[in-house]
PDB file of N, CA and C in Angstrom:
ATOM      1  N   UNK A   1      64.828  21.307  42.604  1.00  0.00           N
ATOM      2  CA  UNK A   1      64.311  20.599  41.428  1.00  0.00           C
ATOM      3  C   UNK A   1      64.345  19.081  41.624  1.00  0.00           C
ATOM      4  N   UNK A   2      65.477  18.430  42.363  1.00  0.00           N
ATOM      5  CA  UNK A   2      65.447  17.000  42.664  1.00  0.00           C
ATOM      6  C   UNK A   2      64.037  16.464  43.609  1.00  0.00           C
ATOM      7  N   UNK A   3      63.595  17.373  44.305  1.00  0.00           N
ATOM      8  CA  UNK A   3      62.267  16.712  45.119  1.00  0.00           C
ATOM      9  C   UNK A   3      61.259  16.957  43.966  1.00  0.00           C
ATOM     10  N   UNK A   4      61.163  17.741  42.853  1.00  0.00           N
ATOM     11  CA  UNK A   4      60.193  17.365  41.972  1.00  0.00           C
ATOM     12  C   UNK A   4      60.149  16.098  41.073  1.00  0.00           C
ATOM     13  N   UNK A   5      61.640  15.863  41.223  1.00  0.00           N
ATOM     14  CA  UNK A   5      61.665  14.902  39.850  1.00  0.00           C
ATOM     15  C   UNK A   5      62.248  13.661  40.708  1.00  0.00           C
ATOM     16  N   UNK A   6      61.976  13.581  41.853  1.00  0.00           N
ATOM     17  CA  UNK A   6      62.741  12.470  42.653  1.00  0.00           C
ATOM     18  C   UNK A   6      62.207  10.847  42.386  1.00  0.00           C
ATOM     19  N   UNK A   7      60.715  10.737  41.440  1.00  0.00           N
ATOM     20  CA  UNK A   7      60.298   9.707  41.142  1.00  0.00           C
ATOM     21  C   UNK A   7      60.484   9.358  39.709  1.00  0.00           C
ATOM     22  N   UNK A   8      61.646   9.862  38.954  1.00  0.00           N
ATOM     23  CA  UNK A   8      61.347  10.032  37.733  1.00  0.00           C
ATOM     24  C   UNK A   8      60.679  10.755  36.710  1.00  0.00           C
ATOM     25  N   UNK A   9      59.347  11.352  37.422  1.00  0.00           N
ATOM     26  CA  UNK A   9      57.850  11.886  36.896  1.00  0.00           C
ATOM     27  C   UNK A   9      57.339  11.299  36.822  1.00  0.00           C
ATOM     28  N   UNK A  10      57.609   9.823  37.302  1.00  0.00           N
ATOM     29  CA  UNK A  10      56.558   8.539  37.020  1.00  0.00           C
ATOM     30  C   UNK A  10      55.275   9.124  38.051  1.00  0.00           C
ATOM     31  N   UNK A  11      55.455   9.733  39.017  1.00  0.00           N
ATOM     32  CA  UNK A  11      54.451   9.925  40.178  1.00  0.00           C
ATOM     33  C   UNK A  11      53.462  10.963  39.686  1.00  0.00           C
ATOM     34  N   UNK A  12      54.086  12.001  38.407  1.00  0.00           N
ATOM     35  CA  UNK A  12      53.190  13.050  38.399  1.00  0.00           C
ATOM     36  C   UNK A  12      52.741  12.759  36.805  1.00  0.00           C
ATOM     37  N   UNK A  13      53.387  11.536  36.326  1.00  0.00           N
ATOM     38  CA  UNK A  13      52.450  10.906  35.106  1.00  0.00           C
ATOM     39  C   UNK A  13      51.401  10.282  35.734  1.00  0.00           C
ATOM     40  N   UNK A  14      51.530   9.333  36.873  1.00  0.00           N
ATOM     41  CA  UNK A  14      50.033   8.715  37.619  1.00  0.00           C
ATOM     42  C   UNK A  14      49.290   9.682  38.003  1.00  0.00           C
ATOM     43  N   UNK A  15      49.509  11.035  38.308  1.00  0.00           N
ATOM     44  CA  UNK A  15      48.692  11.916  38.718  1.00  0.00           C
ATOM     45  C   UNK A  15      47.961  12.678  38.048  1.00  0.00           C
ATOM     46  N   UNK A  16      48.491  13.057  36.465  1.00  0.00           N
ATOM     47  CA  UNK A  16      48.327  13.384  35.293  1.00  0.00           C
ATOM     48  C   UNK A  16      47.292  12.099  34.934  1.00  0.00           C
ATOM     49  N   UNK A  17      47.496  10.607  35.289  1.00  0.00           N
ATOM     50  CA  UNK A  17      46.719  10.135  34.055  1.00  0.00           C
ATOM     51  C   UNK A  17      45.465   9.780  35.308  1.00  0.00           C
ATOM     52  N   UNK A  18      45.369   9.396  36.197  1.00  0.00           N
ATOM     53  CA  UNK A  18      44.204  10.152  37.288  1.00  0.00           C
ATOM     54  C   UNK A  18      43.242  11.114  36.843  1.00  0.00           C
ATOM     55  N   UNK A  19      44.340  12.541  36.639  1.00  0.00           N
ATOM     56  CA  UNK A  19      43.625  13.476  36.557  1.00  0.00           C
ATOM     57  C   UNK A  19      42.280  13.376  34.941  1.00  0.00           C
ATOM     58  N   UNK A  20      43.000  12.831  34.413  1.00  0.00           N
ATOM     59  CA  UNK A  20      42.763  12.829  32.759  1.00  0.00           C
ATOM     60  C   UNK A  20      41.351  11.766  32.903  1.00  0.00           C
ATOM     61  N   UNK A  21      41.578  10.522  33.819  1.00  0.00           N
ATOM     62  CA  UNK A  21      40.980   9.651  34.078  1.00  0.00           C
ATOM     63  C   UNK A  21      39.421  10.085  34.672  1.00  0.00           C
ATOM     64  N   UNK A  22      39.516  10.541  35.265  1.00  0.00           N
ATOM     65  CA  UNK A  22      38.075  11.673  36.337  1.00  0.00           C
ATOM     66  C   UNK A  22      37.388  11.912  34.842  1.00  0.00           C
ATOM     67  N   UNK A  23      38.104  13.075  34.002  1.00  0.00           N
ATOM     68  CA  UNK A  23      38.035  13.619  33.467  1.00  0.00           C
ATOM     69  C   UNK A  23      36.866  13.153  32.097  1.00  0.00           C
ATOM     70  N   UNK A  24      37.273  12.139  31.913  1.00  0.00           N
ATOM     71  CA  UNK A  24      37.062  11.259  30.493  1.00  0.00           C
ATOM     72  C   UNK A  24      35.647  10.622  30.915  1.00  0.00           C
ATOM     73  N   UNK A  25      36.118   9.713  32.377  1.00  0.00           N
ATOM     74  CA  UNK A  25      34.672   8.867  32.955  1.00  0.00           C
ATOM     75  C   UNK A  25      33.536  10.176  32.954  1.00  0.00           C
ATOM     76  N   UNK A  26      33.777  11.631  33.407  1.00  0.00           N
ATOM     77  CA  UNK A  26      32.878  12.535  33.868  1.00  0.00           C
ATOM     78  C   UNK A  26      31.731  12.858  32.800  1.00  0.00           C
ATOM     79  N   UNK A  27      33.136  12.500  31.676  1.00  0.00           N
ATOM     80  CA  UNK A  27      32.353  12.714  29.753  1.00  0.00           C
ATOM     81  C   UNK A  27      31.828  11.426  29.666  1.00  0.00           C
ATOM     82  N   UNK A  28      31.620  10.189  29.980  1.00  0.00           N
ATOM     83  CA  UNK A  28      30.944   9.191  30.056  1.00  0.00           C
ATOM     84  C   UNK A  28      31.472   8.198  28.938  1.00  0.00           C
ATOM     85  N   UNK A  29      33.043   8.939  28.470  1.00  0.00           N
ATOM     86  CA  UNK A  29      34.197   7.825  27.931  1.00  0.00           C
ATOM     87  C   UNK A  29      34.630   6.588  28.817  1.00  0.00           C
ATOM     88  N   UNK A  30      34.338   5.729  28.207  1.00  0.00           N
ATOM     89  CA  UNK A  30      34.979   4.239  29.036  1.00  0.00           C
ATOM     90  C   UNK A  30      36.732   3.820  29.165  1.00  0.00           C
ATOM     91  N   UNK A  31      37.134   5.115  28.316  1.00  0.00           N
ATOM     92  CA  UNK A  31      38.585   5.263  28.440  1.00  0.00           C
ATOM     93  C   UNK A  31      39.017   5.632  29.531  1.00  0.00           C
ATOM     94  N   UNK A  32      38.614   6.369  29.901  1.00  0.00           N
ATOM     95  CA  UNK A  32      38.798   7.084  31.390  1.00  0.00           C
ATOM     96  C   UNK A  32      39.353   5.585  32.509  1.00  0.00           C
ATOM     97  N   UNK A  33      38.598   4.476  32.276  1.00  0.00           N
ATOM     98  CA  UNK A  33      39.070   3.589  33.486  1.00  0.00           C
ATOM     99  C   UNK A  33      40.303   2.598  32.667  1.00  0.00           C
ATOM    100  N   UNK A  34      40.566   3.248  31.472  1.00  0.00           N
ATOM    101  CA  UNK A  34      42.267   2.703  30.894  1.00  0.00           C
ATOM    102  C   UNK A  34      43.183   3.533  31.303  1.00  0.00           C
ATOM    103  N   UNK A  35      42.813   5.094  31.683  1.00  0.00           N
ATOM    104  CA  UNK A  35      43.421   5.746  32.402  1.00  0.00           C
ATOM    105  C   UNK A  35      44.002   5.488  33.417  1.00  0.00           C
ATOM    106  N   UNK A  36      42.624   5.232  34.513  1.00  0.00           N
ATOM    107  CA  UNK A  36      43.209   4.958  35.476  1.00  0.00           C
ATOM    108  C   UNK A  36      44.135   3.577  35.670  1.00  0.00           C
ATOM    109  N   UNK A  37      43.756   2.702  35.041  1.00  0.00           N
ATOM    110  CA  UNK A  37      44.099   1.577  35.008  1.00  0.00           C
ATOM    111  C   UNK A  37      45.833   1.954  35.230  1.00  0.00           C
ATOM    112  N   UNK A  38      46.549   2.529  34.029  1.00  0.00           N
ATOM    113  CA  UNK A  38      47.593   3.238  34.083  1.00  0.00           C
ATOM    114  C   UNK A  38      48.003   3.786  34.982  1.00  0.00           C
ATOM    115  N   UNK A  39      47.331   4.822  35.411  1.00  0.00           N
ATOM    116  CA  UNK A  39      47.976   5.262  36.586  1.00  0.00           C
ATOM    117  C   UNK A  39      48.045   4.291  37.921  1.00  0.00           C
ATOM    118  N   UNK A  40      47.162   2.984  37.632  1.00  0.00           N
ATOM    119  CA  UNK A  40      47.604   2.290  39.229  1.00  0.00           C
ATOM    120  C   UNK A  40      48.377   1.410  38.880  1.00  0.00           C
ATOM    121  N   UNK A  41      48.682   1.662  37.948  1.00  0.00           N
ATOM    122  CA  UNK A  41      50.118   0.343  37.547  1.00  0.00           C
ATOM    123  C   UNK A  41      51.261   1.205  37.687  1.00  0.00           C
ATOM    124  N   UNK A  42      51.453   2.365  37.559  1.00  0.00           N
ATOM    125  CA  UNK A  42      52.327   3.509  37.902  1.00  0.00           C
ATOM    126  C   UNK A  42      52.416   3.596  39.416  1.00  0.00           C
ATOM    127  N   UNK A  43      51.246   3.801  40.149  1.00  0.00           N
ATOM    128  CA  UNK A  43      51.069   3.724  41.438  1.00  0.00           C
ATOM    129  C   UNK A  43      51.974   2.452  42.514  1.00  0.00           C
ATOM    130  N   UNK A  44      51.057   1.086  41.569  1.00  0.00           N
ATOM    131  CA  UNK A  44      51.741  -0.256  42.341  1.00  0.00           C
ATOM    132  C   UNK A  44      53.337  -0.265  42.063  1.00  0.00           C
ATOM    133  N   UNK A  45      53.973   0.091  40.821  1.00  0.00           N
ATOM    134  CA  UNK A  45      55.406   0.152  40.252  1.00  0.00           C
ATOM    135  C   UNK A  45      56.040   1.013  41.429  1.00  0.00           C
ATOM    136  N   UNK A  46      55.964   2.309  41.583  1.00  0.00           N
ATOM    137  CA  UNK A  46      56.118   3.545  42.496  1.00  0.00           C
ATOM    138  C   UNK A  46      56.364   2.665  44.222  1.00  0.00           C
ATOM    139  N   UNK A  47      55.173   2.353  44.430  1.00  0.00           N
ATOM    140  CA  UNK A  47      54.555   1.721  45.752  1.00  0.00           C
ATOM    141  C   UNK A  47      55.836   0.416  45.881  1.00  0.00           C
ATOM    142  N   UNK A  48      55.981  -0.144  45.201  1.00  0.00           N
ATOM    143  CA  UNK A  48      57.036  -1.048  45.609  1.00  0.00           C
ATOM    144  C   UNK A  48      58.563  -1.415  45.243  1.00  0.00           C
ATOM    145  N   UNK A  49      58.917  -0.919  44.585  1.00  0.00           N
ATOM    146  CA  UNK A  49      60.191  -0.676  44.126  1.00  0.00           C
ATOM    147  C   UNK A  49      60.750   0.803  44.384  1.00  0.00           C
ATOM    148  N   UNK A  50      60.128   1.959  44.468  1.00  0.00           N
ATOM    149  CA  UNK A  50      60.882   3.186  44.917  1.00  0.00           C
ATOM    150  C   UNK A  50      60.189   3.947  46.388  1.00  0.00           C
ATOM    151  N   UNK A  51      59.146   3.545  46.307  1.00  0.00           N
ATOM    152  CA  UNK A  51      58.835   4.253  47.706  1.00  0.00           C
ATOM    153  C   UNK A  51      59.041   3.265  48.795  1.00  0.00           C
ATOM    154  N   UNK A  52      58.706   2.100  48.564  1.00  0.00           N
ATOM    155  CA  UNK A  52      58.802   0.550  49.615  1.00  0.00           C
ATOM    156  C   UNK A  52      57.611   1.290  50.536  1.00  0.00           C
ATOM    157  N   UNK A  53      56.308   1.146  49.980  1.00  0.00           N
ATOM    158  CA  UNK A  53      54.787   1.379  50.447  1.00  0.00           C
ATOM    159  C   UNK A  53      54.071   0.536  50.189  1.00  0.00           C
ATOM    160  N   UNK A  54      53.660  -0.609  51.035  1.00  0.00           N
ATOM    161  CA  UNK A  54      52.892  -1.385  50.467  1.00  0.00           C
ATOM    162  C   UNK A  54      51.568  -1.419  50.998  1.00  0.00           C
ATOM    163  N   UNK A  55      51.362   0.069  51.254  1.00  0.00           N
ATOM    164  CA  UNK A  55      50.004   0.143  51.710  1.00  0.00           C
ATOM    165  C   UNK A  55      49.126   0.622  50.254  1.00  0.00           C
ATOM    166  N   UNK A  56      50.656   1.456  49.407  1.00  0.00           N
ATOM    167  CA  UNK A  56      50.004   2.337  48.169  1.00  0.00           C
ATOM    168  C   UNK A  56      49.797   1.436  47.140  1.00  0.00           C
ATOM    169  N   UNK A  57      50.222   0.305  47.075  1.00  0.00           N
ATOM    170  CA  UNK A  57      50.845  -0.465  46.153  1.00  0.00           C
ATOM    171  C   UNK A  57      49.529  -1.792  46.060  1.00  0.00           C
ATOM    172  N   UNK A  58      49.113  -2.651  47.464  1.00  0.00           N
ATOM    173  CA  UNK A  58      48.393  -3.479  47.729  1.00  0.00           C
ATOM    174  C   UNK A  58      46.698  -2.103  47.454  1.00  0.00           C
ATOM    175  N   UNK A  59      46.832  -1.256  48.173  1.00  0.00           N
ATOM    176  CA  UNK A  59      45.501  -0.556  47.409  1.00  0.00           C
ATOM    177  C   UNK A  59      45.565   0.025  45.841  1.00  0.00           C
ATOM    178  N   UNK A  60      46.392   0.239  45.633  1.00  0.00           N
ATOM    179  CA  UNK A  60      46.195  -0.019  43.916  1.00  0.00           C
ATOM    180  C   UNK A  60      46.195  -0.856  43.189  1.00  0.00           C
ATOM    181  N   UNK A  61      46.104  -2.086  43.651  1.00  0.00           N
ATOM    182  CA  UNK A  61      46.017  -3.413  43.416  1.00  0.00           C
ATOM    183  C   UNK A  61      44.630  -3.424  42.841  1.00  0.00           C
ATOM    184  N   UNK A  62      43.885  -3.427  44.059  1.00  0.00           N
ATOM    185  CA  UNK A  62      42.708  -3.632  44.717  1.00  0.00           C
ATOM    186  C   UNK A  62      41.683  -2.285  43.134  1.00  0.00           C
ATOM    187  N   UNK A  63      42.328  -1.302  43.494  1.00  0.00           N
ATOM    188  CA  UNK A  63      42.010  -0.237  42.620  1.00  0.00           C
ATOM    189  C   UNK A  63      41.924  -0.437  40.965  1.00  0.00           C
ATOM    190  N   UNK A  64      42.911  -1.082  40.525  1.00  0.00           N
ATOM    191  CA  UNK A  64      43.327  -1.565  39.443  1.00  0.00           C
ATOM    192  C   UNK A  64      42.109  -2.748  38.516  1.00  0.00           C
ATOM    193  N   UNK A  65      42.076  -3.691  40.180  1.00  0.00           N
ATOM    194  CA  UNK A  65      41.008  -4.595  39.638  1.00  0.00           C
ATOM    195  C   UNK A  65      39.914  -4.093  39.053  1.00  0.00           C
ATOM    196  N   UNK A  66      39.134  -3.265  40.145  1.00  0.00           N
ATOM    197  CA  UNK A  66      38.025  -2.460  40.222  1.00  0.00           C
ATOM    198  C   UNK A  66      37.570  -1.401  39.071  1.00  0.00           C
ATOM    199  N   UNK A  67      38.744  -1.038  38.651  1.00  0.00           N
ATOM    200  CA  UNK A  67      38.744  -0.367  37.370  1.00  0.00           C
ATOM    201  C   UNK A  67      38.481  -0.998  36.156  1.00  0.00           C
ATOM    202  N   UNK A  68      39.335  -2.643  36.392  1.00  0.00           N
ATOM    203  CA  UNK A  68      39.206  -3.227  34.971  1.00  0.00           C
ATOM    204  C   UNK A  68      37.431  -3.571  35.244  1.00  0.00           C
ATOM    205  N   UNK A  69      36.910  -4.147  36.258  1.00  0.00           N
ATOM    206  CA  UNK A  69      35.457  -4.522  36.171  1.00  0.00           C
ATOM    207  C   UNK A  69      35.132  -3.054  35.590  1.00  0.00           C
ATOM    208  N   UNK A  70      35.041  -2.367  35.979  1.00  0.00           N
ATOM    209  CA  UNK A  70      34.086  -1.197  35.363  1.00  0.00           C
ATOM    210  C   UNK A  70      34.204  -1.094  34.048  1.00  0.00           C
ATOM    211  N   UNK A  71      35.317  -1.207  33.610  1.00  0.00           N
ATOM    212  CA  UNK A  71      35.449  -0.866  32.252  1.00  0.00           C
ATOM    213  C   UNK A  71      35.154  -2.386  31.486  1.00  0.00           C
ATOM    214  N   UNK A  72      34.693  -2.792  32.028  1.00  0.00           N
ATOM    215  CA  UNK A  72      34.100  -3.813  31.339  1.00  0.00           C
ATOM    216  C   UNK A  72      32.608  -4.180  31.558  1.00  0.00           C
ATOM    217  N   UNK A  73      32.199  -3.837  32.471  1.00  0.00           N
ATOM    218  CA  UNK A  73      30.759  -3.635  32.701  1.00  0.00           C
ATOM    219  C   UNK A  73      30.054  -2.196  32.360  1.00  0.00           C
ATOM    220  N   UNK A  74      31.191  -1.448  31.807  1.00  0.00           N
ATOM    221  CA  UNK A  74      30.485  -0.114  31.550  1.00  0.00           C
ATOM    222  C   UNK A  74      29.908   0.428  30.195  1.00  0.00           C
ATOM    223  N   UNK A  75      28.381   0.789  30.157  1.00  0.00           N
ATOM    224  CA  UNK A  75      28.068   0.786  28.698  1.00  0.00           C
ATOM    225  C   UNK A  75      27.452   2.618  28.668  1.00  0.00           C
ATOM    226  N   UNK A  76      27.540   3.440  27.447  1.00  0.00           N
ATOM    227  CA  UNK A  76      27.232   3.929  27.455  1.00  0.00           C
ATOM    228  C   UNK A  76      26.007   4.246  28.194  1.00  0.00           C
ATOM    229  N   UNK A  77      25.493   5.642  28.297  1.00  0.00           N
ATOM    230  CA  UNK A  77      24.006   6.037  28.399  1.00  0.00           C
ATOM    231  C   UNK A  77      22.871   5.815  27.273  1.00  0.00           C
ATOM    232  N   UNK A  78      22.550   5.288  26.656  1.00  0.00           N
ATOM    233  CA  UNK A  78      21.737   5.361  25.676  1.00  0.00           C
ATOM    234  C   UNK A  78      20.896   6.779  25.599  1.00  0.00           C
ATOM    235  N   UNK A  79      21.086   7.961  24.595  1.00  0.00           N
ATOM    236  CA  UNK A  79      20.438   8.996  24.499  1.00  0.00           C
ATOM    237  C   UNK A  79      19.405   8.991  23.654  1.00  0.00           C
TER     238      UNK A  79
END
C-alpha cells in the first residue's frame, strides 16, 4: 500500500485531473485546460520537491504555459 500512496496521492490527483482534463476539452469545455493547468502544478510540485525530476517539472512548466494560452485563446464552436 506504501508504493501506492508514496506521493501523498498528489501523483494520482494529477492523473485524475489530466484524466478529467482530456475529458472536458473533448466536450469542448474550456475548463478542461484549468484542469490541466492543475494537474501541471501538481506535476511541477511532485517534479521538484519529491521526485528531484527536473525533466518532469521544467516540461510541465512549459505545459502549464501552453495550457494557460489555450484557455485563453479558446472560444467555443459557434453552432
Amino acid at each position: 500500500m506504501d508504493i501506492l500512496l508514496k506521493y501523498y496521492g498528489l501523483d494520482w490527483l494529477a492523473m485524475a485531473s489530466s484524466l478529467l482534463a482530456v475529458y472536458l476539452i473533448g466536450n469542448k469545455n474550456r475548463i478542461g485546460f484549468a484542469s490541466f493547468m492543475l494537474a501541471n502544478a501538481l506535476w511541477i510540485y511532485l517534479g521538484i520537491f519529491r521526485m528531484q525530476s527536473f525533466g518532469i517539472s521544467i516540461g510541465n512548466v512549459f505545459f502549464l504555459i501552453m495550457n494557460f494560452r489555450a484557455y485563453l485563446k479558446w472560444k467555443k464552436v459557434q453552432e
